[in-house]
Protein backbone atom coordinates (compact mmCIF):
# COMPACT_ATOMS: atom_id res chain seq x y z
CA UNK A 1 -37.53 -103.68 9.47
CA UNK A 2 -34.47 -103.97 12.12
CA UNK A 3 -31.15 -102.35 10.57
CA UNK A 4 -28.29 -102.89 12.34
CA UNK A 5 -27.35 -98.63 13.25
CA UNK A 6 -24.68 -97.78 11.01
CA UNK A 7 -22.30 -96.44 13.78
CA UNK A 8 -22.10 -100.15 14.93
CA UNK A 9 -19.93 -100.94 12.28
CA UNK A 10 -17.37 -97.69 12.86
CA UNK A 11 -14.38 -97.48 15.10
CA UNK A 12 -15.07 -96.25 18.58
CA UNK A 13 -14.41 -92.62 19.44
CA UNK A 14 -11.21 -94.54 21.93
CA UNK A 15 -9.84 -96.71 19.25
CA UNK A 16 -9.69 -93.46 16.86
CA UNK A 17 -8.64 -91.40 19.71
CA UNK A 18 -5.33 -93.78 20.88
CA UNK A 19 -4.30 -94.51 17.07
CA UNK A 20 -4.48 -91.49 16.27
CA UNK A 21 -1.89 -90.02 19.14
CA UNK A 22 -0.03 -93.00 18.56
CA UNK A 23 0.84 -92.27 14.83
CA UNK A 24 1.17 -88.23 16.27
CA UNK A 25 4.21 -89.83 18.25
CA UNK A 26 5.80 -91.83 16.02
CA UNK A 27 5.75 -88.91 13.31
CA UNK A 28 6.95 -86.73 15.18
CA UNK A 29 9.61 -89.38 16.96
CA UNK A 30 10.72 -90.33 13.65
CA UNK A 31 11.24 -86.65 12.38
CA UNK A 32 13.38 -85.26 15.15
CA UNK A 33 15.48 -88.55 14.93
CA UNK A 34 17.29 -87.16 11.77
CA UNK A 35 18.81 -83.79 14.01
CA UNK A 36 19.08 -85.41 17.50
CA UNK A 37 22.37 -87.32 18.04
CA UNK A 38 22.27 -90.60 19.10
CA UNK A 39 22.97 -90.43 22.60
CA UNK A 40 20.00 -88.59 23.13
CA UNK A 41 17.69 -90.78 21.31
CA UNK A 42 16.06 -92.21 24.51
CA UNK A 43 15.69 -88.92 26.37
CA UNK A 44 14.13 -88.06 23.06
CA UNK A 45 11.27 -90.81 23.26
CA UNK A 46 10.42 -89.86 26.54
CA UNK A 47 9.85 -86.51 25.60
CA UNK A 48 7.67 -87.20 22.20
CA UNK A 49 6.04 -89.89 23.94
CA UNK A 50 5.45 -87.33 27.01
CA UNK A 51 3.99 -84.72 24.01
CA UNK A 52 1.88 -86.97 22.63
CA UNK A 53 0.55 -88.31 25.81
CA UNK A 54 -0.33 -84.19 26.92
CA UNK A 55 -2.44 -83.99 23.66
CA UNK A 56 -4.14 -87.51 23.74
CA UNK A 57 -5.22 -86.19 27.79
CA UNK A 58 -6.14 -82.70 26.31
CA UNK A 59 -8.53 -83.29 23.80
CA UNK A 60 -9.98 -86.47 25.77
CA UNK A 61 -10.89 -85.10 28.38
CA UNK A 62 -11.27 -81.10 28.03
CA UNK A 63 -11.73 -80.37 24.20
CA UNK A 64 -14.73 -83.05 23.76
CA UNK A 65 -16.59 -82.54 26.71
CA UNK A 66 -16.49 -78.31 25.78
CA UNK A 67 -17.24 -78.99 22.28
CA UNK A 68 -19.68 -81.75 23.14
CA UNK A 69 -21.62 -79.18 25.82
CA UNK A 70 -21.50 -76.31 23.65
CA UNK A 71 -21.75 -77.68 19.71
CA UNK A 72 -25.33 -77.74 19.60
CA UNK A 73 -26.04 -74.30 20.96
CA UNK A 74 -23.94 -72.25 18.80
CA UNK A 75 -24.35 -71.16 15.12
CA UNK A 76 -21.16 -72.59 12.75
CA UNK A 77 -19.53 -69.27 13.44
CA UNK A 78 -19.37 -69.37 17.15
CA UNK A 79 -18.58 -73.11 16.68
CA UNK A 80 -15.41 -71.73 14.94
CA UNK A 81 -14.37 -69.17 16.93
CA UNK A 82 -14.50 -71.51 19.80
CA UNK A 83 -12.29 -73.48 18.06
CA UNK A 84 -9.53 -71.25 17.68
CA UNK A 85 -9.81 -69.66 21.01
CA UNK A 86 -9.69 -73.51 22.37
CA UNK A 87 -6.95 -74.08 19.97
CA UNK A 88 -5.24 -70.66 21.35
CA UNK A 89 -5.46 -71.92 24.76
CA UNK A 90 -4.78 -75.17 25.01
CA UNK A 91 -1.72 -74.84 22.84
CA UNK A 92 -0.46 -72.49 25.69
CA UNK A 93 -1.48 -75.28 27.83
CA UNK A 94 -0.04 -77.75 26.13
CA UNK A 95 3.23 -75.73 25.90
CA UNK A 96 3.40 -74.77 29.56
CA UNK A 97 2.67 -78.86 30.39
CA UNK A 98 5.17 -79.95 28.49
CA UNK A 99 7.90 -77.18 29.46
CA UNK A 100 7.37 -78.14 32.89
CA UNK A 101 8.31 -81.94 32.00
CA UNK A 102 11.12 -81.02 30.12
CA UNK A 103 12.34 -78.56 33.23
CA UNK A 104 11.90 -81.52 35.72
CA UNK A 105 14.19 -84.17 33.57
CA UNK A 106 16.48 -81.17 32.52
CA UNK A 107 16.77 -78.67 35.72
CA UNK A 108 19.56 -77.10 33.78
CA UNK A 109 17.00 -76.04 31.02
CA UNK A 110 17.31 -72.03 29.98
CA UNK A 111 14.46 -70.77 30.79
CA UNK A 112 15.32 -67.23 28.78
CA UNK A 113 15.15 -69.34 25.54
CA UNK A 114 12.55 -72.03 26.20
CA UNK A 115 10.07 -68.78 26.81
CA UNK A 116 11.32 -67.01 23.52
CA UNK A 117 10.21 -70.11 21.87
CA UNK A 118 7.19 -70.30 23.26
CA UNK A 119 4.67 -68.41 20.94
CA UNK A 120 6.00 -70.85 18.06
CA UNK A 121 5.52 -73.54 19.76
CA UNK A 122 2.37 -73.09 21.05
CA UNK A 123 0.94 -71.94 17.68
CA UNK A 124 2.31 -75.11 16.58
CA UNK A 125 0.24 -77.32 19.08
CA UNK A 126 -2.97 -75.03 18.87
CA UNK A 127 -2.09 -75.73 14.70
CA UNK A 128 -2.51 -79.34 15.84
CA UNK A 129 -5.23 -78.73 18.03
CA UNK A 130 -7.26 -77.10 15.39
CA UNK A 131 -6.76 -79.95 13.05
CA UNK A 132 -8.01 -82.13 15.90
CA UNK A 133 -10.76 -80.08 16.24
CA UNK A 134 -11.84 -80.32 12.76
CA UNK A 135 -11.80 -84.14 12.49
CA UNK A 136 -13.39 -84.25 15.70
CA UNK A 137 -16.51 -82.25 14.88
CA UNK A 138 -16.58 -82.91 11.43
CA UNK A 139 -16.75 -86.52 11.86
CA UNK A 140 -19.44 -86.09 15.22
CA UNK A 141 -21.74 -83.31 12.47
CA UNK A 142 -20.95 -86.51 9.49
CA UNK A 143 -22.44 -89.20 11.75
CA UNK A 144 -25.43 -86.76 12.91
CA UNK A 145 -26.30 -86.39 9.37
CA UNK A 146 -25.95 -90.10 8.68
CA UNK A 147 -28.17 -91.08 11.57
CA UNK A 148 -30.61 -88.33 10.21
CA UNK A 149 -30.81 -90.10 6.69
CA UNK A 150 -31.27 -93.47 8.30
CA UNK A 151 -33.93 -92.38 10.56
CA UNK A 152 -35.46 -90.78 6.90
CA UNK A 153 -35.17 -93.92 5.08
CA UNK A 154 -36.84 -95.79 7.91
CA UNK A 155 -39.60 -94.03 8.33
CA UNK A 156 -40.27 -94.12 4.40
CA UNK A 157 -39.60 -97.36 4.74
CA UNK A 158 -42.78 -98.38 7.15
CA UNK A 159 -44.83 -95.43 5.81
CA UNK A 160 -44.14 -97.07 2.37
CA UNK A 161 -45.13 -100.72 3.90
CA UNK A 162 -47.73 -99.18 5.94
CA UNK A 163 -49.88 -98.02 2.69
CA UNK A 164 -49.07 -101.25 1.00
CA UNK A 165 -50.84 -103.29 4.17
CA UNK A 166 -53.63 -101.07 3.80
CA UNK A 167 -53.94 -101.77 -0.16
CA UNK A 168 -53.71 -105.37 0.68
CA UNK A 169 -56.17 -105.84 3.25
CA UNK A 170 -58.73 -103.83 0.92
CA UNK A 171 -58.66 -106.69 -1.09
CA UNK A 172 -59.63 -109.52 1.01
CA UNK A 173 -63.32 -107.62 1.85
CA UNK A 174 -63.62 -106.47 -1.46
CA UNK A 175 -62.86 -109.93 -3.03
CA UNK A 176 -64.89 -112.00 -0.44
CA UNK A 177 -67.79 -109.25 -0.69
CA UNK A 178 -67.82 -110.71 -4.14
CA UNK A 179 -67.32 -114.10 -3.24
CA UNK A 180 -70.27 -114.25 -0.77
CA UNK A 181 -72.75 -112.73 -3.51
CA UNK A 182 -71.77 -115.41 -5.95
CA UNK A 183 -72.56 -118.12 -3.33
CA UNK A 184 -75.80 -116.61 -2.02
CA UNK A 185 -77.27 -116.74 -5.08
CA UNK A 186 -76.48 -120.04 -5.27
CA UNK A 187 -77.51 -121.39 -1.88
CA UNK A 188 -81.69 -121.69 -3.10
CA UNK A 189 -80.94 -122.91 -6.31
CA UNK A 190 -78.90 -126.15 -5.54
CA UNK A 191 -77.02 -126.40 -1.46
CA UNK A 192 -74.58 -128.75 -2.69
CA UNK A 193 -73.23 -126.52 -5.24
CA UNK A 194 -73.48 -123.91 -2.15
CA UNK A 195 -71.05 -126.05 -0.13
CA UNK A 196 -68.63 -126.41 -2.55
CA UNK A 197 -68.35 -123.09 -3.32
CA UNK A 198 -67.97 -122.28 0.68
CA UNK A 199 -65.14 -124.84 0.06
CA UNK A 200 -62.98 -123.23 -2.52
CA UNK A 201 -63.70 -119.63 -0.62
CA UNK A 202 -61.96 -121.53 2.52
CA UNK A 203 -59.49 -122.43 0.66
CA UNK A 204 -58.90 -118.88 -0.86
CA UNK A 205 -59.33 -117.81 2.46
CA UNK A 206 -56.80 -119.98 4.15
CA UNK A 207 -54.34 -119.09 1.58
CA UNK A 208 -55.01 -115.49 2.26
CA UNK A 209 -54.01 -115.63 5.98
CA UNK A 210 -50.68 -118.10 5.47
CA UNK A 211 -49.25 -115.19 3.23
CA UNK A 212 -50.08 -112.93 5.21
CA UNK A 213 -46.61 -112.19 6.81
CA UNK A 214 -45.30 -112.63 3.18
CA UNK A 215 -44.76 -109.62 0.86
CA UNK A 216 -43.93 -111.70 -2.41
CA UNK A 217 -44.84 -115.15 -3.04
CA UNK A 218 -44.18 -117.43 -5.88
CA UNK A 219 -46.70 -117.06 -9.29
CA UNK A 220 -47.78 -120.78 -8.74
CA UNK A 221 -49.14 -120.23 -4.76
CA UNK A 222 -50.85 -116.98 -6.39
CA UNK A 223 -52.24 -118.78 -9.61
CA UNK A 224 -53.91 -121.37 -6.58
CA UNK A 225 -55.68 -118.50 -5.47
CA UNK A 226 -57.22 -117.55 -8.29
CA UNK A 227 -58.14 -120.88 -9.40
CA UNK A 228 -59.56 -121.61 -5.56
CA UNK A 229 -61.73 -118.13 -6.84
CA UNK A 230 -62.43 -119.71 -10.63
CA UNK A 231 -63.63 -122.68 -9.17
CA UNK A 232 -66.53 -120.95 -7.51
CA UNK A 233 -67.48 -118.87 -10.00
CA UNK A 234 -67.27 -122.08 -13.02
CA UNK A 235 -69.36 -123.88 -10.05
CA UNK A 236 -71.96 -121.07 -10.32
CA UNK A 237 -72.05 -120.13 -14.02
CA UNK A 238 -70.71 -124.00 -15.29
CA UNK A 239 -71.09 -124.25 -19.02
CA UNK A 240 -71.44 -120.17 -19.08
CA UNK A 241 -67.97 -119.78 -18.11
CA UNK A 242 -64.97 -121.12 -19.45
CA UNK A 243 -61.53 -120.69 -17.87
CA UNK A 244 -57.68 -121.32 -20.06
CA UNK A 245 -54.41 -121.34 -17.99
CA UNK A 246 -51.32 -120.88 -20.29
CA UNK A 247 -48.08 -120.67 -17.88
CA UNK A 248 -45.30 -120.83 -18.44
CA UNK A 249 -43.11 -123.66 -16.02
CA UNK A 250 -40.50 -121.28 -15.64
CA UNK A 251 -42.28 -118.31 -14.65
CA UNK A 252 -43.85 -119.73 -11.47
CA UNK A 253 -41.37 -119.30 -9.55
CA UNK A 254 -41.20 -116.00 -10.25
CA UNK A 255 -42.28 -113.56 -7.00
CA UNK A 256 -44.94 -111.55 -7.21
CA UNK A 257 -47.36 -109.66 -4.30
CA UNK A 258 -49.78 -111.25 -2.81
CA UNK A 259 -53.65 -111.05 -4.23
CA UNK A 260 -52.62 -108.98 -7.14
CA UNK A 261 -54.31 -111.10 -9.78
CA UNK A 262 -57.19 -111.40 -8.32
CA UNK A 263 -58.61 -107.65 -9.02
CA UNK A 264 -58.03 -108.25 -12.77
CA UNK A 265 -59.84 -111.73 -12.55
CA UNK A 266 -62.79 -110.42 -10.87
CA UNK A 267 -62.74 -107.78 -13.32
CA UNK A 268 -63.36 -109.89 -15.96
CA UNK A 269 -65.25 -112.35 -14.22
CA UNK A 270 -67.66 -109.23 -13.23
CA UNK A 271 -67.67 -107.17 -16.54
CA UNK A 272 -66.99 -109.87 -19.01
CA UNK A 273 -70.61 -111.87 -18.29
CA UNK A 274 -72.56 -107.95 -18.72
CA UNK A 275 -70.45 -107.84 -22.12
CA UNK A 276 -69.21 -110.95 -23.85
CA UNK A 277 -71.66 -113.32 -25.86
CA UNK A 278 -71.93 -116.51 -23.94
CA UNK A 279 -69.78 -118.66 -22.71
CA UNK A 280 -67.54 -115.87 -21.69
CA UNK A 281 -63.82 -117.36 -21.98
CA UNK A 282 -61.11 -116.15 -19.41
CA UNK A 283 -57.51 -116.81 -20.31
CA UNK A 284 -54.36 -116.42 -17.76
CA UNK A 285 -51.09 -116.54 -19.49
CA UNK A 286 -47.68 -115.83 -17.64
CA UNK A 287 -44.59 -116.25 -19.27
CA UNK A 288 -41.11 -115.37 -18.24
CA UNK A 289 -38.13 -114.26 -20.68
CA UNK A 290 -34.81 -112.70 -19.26
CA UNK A 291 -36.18 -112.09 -15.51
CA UNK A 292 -38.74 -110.23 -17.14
CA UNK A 293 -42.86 -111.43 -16.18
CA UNK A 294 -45.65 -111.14 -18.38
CA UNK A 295 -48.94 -111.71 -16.84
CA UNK A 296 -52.39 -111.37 -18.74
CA UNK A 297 -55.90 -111.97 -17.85
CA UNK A 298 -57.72 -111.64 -20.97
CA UNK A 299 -61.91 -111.98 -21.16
CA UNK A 300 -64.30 -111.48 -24.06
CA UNK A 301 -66.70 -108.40 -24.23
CA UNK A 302 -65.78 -105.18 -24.55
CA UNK A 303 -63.86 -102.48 -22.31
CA UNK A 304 -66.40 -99.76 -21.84
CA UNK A 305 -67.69 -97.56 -19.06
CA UNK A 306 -68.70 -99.91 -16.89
CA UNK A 307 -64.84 -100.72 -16.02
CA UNK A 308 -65.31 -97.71 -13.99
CA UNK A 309 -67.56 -98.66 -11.35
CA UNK A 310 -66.88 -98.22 -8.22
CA UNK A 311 -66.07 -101.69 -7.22
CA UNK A 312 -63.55 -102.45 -10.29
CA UNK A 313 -61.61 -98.78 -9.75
CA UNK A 314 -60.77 -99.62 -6.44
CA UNK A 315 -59.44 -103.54 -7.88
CA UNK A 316 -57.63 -102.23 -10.71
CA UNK A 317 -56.29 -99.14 -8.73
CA UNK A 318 -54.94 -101.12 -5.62
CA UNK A 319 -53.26 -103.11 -8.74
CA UNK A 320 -51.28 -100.07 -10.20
CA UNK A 321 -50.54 -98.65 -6.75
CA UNK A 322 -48.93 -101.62 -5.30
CA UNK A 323 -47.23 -102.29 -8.31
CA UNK A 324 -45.69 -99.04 -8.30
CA UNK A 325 -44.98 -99.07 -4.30
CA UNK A 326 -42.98 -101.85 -4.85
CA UNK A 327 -41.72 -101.68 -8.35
CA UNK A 328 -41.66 -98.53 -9.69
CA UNK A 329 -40.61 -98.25 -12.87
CA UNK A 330 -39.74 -101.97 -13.03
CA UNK A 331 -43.09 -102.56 -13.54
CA UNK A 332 -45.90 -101.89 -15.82
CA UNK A 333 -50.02 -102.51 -16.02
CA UNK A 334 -52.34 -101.65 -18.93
CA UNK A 335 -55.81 -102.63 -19.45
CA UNK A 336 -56.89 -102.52 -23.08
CA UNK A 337 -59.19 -103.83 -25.90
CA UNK A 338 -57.74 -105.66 -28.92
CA UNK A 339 -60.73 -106.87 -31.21
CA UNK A 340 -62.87 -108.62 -29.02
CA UNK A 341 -61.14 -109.00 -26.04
CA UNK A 342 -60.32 -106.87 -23.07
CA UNK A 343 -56.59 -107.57 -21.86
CA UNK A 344 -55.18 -106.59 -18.62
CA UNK A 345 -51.30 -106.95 -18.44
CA UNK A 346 -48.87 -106.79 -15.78
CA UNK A 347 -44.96 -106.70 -16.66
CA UNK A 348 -42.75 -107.20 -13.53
CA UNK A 349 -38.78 -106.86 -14.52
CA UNK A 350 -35.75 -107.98 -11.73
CA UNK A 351 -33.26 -107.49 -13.76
């Protein structure tokens, strides 16, 4: 799976950087405007813009390369200490910058009351600072987190697909295992019956490898399988086995995983002959109502024991596991008998 990385789609530690500043000055602009008179309204800009300009340089360059080399070796109460002692000092900073600016386009300045001023005024910046600070690190500790989580859900993610591949491709030995028995025991008894049952495995086969890239595919490509796998069993047991479709049109369109009907038709391919009285009878019905699929693969005989060989656990297991992997409680499979007939039923719901 390829995600695009979440911090793609977020402003740029600049862009957030220079708006930021930018609405700093014209706050600040905008405030002092109501007690400066206007002939001083220029001199004014200069000197907000000058501010603003001091902390945008500040915390670019010094406060997020210190924080940056120091963040991830200190516990959350060093982290906030240095804050406030980099708030402390850089306010000074700040203060001493911008005093020397003011001095340089005002040589007239008093110093006596510029320096009794500035404590306040430096608490003021390092106030400003601190916010900074806090948005800063918060936001660099938010993304970390986010990034963590991502990385979390990926690697579900292809642990998650990883088991599924591994449930499907235990079907395709397991089913062609079964396959090749069928046809061996056909291949003394009559070779042209052997050859056409080689036929409808390639075919099962063939469809097998095109879906292979293909989580879901539609109920009608996966109802082809299982008649490809019908057709060599009716051309081994003929008059012995009789096979009923009932689908519905609507339904087979409907997604569903690859191979996961076949375990159930196997099933009662396999336990129906050592249990039913003869012909056995195999019904598939699928029908569709509100998004909701209802698939069934019904046999004569009886549900006993035997449904726990080794062979048919590991079918109707890698059915209720996949379903579940991909489903969860969306989904739903039983296997049951009613009278004389063993029903397996799957329930898939997209709503």
């Amino acid at each position: 799976m390829q995600s695009l990385d979440f911090r793609d789609k977020l402003p740029s530690f600049w862009t957030i950087q220079l708006v930021g500043w930018i609405v700093y000055f014209v706050v600040i602009y905008i405030t002092f405007l109501t007690i400066a008179l206007p002939e001083n309204y220029l001199n004014l800009f200069y000197l907000k813009a000058f501010r603003a300009l001091t902390g945008f340089f500040l915390t670019s360059i010094f406060l997020r390369q210190i924080y940056h080399l120091l963040e991830n070796r200190l516990s959350i109460g060093w982290l906030i200490l240095l804050v406030l002692i980099c708030a402390s000092v850089f306010g000074y900073a700040w203060t001493g910058i911008e005093f020397y600016y003011a001095y340089l386009t005002n040589p007239i300045l008093n110093l006596n009351n510029y320096l009794a001023r500035s404590p306040r005024i430096a608490l003021d910046y390092a106030t400003t600072l601190i916010g900074w600070s806090a948005l800063y690190l918060g936001v660099k500790n938010w993304l970390a987190w986010q990034k963590e989580r991502e990385n979390a859900l990926q690697a579900n993610f292809l642990a998650d697909k990883a088991q599924l591949e591994v449930l499907r491709y235990q079907l395709n030995p397991h089913f062609l295992f079964n396959a090749l028995n069928s046809i061996r025991a056909s291949v003394d008894e009559d070779q042209n019956r052997a050859k056409r049952m080689i036929t409808q495995l390639s075919e099962f086969l063939r469809h097998s490898l095109l879906s292979a890239e293909k989580k879901e595919i539609p109920l009608q490509e996966e109802l082809e399988a299982v008649k490809n796998y019908l057709a060599i069993e009716k051309i081994r047991f003929e008059e012995k086995l009789e096979v009923e479709y009932d689908v519905d049109v609507k339904a087979e369109d409907f997604s569903v995983p690859c191979l996961l009907l076949n375990p159930l038709v196997e099933n009662a391919v396999k336990h129906g002959f050592l249990t039913s009285p003869k012909p056995l009878k195999i019904k598939i019905t699928a029908k569709l109502e509100v998004k909701k699929l209802t698939i069934e693969v019904a046999n004569t005989g009886k549900l006993n024991d035997l449904h726990n060989s080794n062979g048919t656990k590991i079918g109707l297991k890698n059915v209720r596991e996949r379903l579940e992997k991909l489903y969860g409680d969306k989904s739903s499979f039983e296997i049951k008998q009613v009278g004389e007939i063993v029903r397996a039923r799957i329930q898939i719901s997209k709503i």
